[in-house]
C-alpha atoms as a PDB file:
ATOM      1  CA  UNK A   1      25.343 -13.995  -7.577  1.00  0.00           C
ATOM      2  CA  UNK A   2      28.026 -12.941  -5.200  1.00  0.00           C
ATOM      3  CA  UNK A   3      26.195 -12.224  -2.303  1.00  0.00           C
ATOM      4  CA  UNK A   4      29.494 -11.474  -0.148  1.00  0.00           C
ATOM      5  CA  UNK A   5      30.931  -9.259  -2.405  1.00  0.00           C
ATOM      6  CA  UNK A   6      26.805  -7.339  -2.450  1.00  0.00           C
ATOM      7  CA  UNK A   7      26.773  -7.502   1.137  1.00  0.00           C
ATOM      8  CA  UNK A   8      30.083  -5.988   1.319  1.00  0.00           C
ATOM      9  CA  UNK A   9      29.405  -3.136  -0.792  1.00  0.00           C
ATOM     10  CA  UNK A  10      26.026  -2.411   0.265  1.00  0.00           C
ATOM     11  CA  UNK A  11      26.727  -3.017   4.207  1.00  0.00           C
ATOM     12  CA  UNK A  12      29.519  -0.437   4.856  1.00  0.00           C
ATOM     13  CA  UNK A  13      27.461   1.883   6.992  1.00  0.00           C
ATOM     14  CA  UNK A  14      25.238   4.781   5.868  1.00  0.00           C
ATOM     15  CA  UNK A  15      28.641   6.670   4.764  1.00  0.00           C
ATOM     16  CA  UNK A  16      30.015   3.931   3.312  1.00  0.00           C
ATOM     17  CA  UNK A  17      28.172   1.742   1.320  1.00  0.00           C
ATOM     18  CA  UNK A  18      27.603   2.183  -2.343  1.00  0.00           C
ATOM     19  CA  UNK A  19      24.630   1.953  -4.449  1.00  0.00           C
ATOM     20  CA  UNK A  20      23.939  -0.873  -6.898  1.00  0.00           C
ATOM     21  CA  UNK A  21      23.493   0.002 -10.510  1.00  0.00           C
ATOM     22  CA  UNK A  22      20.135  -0.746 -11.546  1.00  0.00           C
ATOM     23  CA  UNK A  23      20.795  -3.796 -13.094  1.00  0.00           C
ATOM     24  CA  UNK A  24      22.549  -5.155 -10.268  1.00  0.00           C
ATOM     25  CA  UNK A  25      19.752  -4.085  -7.951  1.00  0.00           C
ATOM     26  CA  UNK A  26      16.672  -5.544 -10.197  1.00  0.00           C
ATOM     27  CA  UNK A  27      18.975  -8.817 -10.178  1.00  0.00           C
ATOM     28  CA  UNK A  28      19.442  -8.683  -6.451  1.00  0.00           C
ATOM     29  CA  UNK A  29      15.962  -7.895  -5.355  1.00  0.00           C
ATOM     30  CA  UNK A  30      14.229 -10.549  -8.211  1.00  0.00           C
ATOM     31  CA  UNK A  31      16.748 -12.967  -6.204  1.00  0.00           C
ATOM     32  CA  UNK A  32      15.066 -12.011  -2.799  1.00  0.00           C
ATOM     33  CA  UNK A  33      11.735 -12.724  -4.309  1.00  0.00           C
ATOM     34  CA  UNK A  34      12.318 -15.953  -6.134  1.00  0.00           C
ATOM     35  CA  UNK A  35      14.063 -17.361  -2.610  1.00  0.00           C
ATOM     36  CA  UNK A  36      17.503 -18.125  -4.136  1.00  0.00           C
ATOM     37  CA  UNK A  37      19.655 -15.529  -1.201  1.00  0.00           C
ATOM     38  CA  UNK A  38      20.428 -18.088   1.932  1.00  0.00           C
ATOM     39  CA  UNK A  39      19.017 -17.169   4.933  1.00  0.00           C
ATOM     40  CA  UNK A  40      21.965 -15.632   6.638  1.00  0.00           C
ATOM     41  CA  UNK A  41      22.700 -13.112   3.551  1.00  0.00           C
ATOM     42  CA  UNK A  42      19.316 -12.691   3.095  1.00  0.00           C
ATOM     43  CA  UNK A  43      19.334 -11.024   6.759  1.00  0.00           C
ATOM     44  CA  UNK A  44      22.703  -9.460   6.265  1.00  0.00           C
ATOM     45  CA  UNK A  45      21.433  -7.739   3.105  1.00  0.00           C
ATOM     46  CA  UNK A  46      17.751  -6.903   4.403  1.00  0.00           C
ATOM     47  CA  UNK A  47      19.236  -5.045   7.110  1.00  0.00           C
ATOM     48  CA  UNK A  48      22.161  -3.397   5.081  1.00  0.00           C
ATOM     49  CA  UNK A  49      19.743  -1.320   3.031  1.00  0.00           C
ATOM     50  CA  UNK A  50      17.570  -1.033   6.793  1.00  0.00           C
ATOM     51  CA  UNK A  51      20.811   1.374   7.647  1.00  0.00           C
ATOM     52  CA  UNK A  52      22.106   2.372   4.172  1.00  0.00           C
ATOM     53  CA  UNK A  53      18.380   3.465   2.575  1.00  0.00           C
ATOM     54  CA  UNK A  54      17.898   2.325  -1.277  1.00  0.00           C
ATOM     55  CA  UNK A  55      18.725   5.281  -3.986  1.00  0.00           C
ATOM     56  CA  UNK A  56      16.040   6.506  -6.226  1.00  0.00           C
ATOM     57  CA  UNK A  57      17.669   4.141  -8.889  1.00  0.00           C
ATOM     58  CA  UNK A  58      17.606   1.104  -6.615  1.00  0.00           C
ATOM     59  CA  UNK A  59      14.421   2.074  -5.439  1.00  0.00           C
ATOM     60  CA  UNK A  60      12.800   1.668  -9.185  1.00  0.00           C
ATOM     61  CA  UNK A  61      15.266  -1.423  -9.831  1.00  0.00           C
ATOM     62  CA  UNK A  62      12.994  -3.361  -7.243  1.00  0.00           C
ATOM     63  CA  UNK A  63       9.978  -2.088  -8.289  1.00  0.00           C
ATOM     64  CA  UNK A  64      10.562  -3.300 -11.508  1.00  0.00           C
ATOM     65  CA  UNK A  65      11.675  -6.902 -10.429  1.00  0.00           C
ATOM     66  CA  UNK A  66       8.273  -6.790  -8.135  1.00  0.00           C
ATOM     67  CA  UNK A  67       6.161  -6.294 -10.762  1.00  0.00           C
ATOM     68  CA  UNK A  68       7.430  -8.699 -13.290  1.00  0.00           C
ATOM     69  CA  UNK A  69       6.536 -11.044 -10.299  1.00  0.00           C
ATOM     70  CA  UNK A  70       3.336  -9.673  -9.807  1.00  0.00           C
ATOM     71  CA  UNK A  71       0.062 -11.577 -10.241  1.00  0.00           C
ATOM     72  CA  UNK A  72      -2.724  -9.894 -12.738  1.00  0.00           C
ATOM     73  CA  UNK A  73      -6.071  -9.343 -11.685  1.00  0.00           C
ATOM     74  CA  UNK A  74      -8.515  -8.040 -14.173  1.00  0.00           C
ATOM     75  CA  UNK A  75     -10.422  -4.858 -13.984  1.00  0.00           C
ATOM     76  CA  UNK A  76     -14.047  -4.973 -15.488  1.00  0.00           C
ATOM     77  CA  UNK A  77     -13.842  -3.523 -18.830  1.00  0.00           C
ATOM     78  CA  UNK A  78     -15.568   0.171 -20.168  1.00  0.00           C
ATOM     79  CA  UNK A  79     -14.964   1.147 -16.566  1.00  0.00           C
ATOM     80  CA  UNK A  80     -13.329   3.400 -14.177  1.00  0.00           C
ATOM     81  CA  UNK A  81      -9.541   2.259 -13.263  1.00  0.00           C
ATOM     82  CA  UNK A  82      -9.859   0.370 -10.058  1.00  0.00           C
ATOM     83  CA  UNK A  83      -8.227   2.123  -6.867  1.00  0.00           C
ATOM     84  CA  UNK A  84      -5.376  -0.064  -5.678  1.00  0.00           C
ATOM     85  CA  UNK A  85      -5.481   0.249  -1.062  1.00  0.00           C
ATOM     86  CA  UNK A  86      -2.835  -0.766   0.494  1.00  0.00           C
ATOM     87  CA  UNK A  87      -3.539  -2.522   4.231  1.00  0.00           C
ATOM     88  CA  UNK A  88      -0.193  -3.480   6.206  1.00  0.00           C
ATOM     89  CA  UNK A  89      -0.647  -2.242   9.492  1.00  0.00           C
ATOM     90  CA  UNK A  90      -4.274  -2.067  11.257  1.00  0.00           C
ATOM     91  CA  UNK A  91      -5.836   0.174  13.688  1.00  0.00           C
ATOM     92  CA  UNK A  92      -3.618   1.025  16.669  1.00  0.00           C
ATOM     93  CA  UNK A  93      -5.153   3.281  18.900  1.00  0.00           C
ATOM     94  CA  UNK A  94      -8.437   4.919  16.898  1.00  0.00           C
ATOM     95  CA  UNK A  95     -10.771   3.334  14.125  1.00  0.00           C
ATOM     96  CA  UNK A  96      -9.617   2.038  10.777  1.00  0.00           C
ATOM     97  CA  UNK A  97     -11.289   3.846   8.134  1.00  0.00           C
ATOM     98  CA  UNK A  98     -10.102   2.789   5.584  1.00  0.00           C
ATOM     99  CA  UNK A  99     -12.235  -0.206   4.556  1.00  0.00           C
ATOM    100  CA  UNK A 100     -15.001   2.933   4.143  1.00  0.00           C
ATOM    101  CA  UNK A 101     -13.455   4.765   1.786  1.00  0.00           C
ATOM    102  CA  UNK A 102     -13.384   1.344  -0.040  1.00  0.00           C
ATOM    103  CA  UNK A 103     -16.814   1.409   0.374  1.00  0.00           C
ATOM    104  CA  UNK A 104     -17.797   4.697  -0.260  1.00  0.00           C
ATOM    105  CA  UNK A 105     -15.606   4.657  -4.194  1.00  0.00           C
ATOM    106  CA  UNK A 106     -17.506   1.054  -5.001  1.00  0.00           C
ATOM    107  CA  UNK A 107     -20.861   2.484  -4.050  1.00  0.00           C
ATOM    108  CA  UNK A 108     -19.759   5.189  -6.788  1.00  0.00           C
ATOM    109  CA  UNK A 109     -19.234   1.897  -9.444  1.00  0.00           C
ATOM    110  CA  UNK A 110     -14.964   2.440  -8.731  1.00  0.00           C
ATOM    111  CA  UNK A 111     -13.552  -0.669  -8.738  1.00  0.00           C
ATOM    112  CA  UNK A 112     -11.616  -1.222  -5.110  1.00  0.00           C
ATOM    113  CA  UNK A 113      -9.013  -3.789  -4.841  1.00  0.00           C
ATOM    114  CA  UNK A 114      -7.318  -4.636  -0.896  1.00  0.00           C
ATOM    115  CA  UNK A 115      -4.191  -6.022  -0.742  1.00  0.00           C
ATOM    116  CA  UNK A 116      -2.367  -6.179   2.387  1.00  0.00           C
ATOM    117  CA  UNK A 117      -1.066  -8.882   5.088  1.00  0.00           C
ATOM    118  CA  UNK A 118      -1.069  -8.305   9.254  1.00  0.00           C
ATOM    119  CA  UNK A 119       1.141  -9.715  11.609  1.00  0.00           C
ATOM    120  CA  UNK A 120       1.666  -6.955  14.344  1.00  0.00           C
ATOM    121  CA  UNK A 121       0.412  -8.434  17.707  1.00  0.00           C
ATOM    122  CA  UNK A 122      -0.169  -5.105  19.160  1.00  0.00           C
ATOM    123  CA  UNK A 123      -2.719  -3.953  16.392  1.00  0.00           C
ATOM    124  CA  UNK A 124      -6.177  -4.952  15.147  1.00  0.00           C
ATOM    125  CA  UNK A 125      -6.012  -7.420  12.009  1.00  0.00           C
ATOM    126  CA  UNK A 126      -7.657  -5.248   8.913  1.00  0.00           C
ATOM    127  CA  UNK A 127      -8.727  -8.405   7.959  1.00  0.00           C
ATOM    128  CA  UNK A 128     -11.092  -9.446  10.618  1.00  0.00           C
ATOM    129  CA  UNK A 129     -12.162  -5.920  10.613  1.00  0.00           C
ATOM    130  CA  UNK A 130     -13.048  -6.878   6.856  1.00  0.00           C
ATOM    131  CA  UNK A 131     -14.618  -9.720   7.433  1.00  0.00           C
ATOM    132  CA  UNK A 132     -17.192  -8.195  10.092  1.00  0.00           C
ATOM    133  CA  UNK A 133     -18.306  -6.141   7.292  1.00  0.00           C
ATOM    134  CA  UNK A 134     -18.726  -8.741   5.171  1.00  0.00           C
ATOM    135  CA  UNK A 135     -16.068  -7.993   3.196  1.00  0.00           C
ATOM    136  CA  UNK A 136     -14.109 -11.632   3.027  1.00  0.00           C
ATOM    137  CA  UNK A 137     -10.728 -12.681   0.796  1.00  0.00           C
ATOM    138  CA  UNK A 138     -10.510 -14.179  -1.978  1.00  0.00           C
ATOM    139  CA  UNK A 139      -8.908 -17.254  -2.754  1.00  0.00           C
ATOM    140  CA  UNK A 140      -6.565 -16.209  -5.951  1.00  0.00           C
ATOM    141  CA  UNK A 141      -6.678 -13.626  -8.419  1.00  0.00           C
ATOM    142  CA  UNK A 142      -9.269 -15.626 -10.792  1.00  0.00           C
ATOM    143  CA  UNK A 143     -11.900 -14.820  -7.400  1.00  0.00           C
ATOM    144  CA  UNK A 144     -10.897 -11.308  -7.061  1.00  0.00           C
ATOM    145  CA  UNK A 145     -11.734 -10.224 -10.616  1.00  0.00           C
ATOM    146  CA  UNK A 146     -15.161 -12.122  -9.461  1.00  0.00           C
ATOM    147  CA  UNK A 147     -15.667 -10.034  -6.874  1.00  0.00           C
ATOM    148  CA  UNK A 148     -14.215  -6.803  -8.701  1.00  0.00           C
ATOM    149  CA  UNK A 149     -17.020  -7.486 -11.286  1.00  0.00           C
ATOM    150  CA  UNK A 150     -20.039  -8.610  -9.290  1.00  0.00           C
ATOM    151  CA  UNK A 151     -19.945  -5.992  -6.265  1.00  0.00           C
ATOM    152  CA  UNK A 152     -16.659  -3.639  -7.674  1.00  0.00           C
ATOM    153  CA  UNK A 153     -14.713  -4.528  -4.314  1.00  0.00           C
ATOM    154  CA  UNK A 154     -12.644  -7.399  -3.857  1.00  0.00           C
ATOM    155  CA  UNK A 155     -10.097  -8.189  -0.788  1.00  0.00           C
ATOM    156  CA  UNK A 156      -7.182 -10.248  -1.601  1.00  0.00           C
ATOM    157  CA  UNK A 157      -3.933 -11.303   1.012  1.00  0.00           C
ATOM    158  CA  UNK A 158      -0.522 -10.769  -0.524  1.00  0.00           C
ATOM    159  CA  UNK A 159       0.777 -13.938  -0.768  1.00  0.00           C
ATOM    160  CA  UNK A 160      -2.043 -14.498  -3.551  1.00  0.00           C
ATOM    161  CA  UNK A 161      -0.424 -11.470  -6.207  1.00  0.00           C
ATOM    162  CA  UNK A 162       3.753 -12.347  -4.982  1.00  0.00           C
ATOM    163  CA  UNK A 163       4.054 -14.836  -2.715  1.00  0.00           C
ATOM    164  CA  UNK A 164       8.119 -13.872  -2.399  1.00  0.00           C
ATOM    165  CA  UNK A 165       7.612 -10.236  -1.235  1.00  0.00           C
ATOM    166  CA  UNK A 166       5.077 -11.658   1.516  1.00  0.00           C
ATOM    167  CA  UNK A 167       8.335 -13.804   2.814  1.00  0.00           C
ATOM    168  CA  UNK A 168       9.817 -10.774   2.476  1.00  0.00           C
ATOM    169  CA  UNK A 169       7.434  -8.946   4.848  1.00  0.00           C
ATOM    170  CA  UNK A 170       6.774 -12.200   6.873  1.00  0.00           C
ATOM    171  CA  UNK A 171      10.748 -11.903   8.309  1.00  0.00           C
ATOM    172  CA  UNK A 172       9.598  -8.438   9.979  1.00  0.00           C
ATOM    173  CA  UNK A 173       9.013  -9.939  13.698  1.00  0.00           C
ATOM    174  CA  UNK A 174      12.329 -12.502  13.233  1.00  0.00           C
ATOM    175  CA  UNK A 175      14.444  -9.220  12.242  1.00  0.00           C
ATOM    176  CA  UNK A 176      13.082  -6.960  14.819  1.00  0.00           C
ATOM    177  CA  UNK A 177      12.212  -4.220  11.699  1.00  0.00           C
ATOM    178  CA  UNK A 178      10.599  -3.366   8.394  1.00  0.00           C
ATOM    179  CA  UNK A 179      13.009  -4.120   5.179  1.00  0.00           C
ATOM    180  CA  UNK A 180      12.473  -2.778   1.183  1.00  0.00           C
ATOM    181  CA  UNK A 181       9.423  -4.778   1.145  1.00  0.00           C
ATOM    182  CA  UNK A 182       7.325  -3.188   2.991  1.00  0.00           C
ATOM    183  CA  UNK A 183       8.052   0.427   1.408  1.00  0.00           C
ATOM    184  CA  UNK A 184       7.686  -1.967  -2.052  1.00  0.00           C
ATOM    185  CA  UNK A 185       4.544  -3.572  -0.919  1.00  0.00           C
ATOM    186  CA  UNK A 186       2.570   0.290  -1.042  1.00  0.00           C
ATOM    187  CA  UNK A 187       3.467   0.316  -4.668  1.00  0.00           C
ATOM    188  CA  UNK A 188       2.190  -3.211  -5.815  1.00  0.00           C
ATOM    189  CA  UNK A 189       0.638  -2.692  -8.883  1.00  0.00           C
ATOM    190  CA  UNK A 190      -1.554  -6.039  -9.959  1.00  0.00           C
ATOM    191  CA  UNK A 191      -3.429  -3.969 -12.138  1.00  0.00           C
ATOM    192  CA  UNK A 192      -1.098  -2.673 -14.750  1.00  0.00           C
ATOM    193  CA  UNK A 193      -2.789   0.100 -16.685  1.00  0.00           C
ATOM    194  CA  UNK A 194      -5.693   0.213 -15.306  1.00  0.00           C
ATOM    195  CA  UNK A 195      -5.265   0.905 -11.760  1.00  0.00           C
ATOM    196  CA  UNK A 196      -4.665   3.898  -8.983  1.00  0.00           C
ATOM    197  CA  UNK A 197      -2.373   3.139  -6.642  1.00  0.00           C
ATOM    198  CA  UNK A 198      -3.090   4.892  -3.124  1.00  0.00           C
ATOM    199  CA  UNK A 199       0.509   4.908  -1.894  1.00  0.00           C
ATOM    200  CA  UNK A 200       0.450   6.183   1.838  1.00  0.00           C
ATOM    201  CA  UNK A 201       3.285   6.610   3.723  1.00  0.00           C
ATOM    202  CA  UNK A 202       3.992   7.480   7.532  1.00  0.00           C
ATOM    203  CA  UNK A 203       7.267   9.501   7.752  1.00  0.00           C
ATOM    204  CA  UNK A 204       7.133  13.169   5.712  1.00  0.00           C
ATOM    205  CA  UNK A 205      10.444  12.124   4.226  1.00  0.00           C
ATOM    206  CA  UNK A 206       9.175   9.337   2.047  1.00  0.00           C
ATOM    207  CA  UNK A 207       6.850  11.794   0.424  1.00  0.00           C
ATOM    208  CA  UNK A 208       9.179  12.912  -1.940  1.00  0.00           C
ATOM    209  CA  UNK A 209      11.277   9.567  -2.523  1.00  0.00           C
ATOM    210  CA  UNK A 210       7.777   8.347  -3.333  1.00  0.00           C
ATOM    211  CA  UNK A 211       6.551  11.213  -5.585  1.00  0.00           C
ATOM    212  CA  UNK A 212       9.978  10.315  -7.980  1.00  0.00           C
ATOM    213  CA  UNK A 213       8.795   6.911  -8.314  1.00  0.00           C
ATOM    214  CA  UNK A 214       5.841   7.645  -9.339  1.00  0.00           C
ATOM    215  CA  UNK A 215       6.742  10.480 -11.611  1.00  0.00           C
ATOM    216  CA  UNK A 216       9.548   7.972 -13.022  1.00  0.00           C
ATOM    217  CA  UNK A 217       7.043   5.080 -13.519  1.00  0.00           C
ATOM    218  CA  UNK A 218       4.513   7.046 -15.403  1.00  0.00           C
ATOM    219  CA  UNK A 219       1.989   5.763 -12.539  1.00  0.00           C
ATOM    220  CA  UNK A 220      -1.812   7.478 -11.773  1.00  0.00           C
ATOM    221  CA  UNK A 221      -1.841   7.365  -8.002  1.00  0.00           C
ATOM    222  CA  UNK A 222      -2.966   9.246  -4.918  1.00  0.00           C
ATOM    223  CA  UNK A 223       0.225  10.006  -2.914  1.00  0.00           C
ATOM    224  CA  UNK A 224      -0.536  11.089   0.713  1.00  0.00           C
ATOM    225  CA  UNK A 225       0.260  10.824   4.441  1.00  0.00           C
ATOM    226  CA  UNK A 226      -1.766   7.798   6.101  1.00  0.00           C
ATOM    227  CA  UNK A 227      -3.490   7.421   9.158  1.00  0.00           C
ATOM    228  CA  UNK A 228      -1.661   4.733  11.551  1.00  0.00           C
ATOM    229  CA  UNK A 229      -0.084   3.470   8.401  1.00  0.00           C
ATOM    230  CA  UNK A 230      -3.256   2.826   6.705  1.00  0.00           C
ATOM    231  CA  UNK A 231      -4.204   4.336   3.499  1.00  0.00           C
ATOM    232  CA  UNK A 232      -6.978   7.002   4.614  1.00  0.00           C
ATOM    233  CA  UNK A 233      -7.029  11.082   5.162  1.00  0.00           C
ATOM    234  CA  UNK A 234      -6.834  11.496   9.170  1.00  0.00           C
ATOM    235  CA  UNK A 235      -9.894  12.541  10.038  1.00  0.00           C
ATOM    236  CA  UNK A 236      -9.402  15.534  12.357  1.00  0.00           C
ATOM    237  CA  UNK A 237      -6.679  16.822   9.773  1.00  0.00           C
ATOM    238  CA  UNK A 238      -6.532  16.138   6.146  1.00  0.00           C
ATOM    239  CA  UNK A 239      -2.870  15.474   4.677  1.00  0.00           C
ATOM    240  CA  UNK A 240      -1.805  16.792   1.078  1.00  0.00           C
ATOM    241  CA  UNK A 241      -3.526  15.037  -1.364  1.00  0.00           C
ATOM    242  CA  UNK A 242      -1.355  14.333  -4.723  1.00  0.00           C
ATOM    243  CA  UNK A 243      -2.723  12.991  -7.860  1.00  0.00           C
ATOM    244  CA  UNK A 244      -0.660  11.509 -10.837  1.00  0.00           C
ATOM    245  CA  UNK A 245      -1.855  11.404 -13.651  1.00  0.00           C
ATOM    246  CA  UNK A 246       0.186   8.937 -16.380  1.00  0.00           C
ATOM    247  CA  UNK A 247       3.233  10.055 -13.904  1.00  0.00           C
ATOM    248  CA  UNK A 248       2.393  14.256 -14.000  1.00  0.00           C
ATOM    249  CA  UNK A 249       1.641  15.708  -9.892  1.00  0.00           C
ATOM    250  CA  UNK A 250      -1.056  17.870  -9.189  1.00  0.00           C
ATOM    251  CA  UNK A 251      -2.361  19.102  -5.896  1.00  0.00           C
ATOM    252  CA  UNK A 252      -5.868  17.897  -5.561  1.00  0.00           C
ATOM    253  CA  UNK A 253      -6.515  18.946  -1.430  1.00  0.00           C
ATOM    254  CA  UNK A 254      -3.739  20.707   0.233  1.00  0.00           C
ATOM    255  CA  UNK A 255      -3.529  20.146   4.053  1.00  0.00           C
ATOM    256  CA  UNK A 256      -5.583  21.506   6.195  1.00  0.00           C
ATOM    257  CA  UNK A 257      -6.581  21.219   9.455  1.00  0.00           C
ATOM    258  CA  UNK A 258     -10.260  19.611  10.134  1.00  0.00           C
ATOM    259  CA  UNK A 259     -13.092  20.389  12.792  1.00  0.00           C
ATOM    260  CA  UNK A 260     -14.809  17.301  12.957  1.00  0.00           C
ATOM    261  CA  UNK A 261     -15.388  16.092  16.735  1.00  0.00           C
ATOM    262  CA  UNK A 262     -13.611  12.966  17.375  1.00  0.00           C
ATOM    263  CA  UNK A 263     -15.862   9.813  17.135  1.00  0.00           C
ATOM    264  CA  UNK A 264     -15.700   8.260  20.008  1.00  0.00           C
ATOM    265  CA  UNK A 265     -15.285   5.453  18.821  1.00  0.00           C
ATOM    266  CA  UNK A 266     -12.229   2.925  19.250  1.00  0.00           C
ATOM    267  CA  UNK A 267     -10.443   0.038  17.388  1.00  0.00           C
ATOM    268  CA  UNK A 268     -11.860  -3.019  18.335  1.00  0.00           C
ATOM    269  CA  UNK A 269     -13.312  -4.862  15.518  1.00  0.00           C
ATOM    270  CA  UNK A 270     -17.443  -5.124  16.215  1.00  0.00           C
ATOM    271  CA  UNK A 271     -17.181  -1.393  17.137  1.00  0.00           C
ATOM    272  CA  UNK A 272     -15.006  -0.318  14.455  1.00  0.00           C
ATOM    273  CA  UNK A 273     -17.214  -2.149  12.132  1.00  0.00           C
ATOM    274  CA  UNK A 274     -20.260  -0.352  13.440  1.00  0.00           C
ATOM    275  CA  UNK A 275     -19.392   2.776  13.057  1.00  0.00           C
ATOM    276  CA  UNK A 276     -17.708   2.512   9.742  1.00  0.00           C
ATOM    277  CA  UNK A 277     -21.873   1.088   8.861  1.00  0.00           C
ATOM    278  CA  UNK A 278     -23.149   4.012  10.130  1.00  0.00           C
ATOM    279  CA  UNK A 279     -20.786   6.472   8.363  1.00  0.00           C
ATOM    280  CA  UNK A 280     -21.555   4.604   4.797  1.00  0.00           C
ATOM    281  CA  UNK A 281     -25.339   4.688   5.848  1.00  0.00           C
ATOM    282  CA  UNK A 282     -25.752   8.720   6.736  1.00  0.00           C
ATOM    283  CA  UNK A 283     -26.237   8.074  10.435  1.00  0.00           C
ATOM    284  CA  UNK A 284     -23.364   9.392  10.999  1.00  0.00           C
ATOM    285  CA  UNK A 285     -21.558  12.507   8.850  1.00  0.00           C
ATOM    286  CA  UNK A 286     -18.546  10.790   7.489  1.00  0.00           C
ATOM    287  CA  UNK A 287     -15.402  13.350   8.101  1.00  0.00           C
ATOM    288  CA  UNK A 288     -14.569  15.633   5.288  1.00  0.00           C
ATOM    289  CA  UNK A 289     -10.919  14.503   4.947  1.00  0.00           C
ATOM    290  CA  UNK A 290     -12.126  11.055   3.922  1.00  0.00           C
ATOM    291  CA  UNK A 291     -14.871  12.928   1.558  1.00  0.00           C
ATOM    292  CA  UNK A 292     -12.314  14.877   0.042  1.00  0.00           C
ATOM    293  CA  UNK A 293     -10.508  11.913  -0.405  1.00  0.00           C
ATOM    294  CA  UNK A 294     -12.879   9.940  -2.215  1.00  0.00           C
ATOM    295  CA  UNK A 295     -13.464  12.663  -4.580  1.00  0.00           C
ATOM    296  CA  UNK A 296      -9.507  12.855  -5.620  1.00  0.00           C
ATOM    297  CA  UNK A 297      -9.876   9.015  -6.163  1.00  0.00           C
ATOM    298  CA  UNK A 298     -13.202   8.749  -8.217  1.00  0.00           C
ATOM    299  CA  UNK A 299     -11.480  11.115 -10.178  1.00  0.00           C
ATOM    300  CA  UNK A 300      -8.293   9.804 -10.680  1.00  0.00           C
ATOM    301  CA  UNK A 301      -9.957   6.441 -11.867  1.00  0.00           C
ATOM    302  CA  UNK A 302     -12.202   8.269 -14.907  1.00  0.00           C
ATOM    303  CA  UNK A 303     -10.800   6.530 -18.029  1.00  0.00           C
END
């Protein structure tokens, strides 16, 4: 590949720069995965589309060449689809709830796959916060359909299902920002068929971006505004909830605002971990934005 002559149409500013054709882009992105841009390009390129933003096309282009790099991990058969949640950020300032919606679904017999990967300093790992709740990763995929089967929640780090778009994500701290992975990484699908993706993004704008790719794909998926860029209803305030269904939108919870009291609690592990016990227990009411939820998901994953 050319990677000047990319670079150079891509890089021109957000006036500009052109957009690949999808051919070009599913070439250029699989390239990115596999390793094969140098370093410097790879940079240049990463933080071309950083200013220019990827088209709808593009957009779909890498999805495509993510997935055909994508590791399988098998659902339990005769089942409900298993709920694909996204973990890439942590808990910042409140409590990371989103390990008890996980929870909550497999207590219900839905299948819950994690996939995620932390490396911000300033925020608490949703892996340790995992881990205090006994809820440990799995070596490879071959362990995660173990777990999927035995307890219908398994934990798995990214590098396990596509080891390129985790050195992808991995460059975030050398470049200073997020690139197309991370967007990318909320629509990793290892469980083609028989999966809901939760796809949760921060900024209102990436709602509808979003929402075409998943009407384009053909997906069943929750679509919805996160909490701290993790993929659960805010508790005090719950976002739009949109189901897809084999790629057709419906409303399941509009927003509206909540009037639960605010916990309390904060983000350190042990006491995030505690509370999250209690909620799944009944010793404390679990908010009804998470409730509601739960509901849109257990339904999404009847077969």
């Amino acid at each position: 590949m050319q990677f000047p002559a990319l670079i150079k149409e891509v890089g021109r500013g957000a006036r500009g720069a052109r957009d690949l054709d999808p051919e070009r882009a599913q070439a250029l992105f699989g390239a990115m995965l596999d390793g094969a841009v140098p370093e410097m390009e790879l940079g240049a390129l990463l933080l071309a589309y950083r200013i220019k933003g990827e088209s709808p096309d593009e957009m779909a282009a890498f999805m495509a060449a993510m997935q055909a790099r994508t590791a399988v991990v098998a659902v339990p058969d005769g089942g409900p689809r298993c709920v694909l949640l996204p973990t890439y950020n942590g808990a910042r300032k409140q409590p990371n709830l989103m390990p008890l919606v996980a929870l909550l679904l497999a207590r219900d017999g839905v299948p819950v796959l994690i996939h995620g990967r932390h490396d911000f300093d300033s925020r608490t790992s949703p892996f340790e916060l995992l881990a205090a709740l006994d809820l440990h990763a799995a070596a490879d995929t071959e362990a995660a359909a173990a777990d999927l089967a035995a307890r219908r929640l398994a934990v798995l780090p990214l590098a396990a299902l596509n080891p390129g778009l985790d050195a992808l994500l991995a460059l975030r701290p050398r470049l200073g920002v997020r690139n197309s992975g991370h967007a990318l990484a909320k629509l990793l699908d290892p469980c083609p068929g028989r999966s809901v993706r939760v796809v949760a993004v921060t900024h209102p704008p990436y709602l509808d971006s979003m929402q075409a790719l998943l009407e384009q794909a053909g997906a069943t998926a929750l679509l919805m505004r996160g909490t701290e860029g993790e993929a659960y209803a805010a508790p005090r305030r719950r976002p739009r909830l949109l189901g897809f269904r084999d790629g057709v939108a419906e409303v399941m919870f509009d927003q509206a605002p909540g009037d639960e009291a605010d916990s309390g609690a904060g983000c350190a592990v042990n006491e995030n971990a505690a509370l999250i016990r209690a909620m799944r227990d009944g010793q404390v009411p679990v908010p009804q934005p998470l409730l509601d939820q739960v509901a849109a998901l257990r339904s999404l994953a009847q077969v």
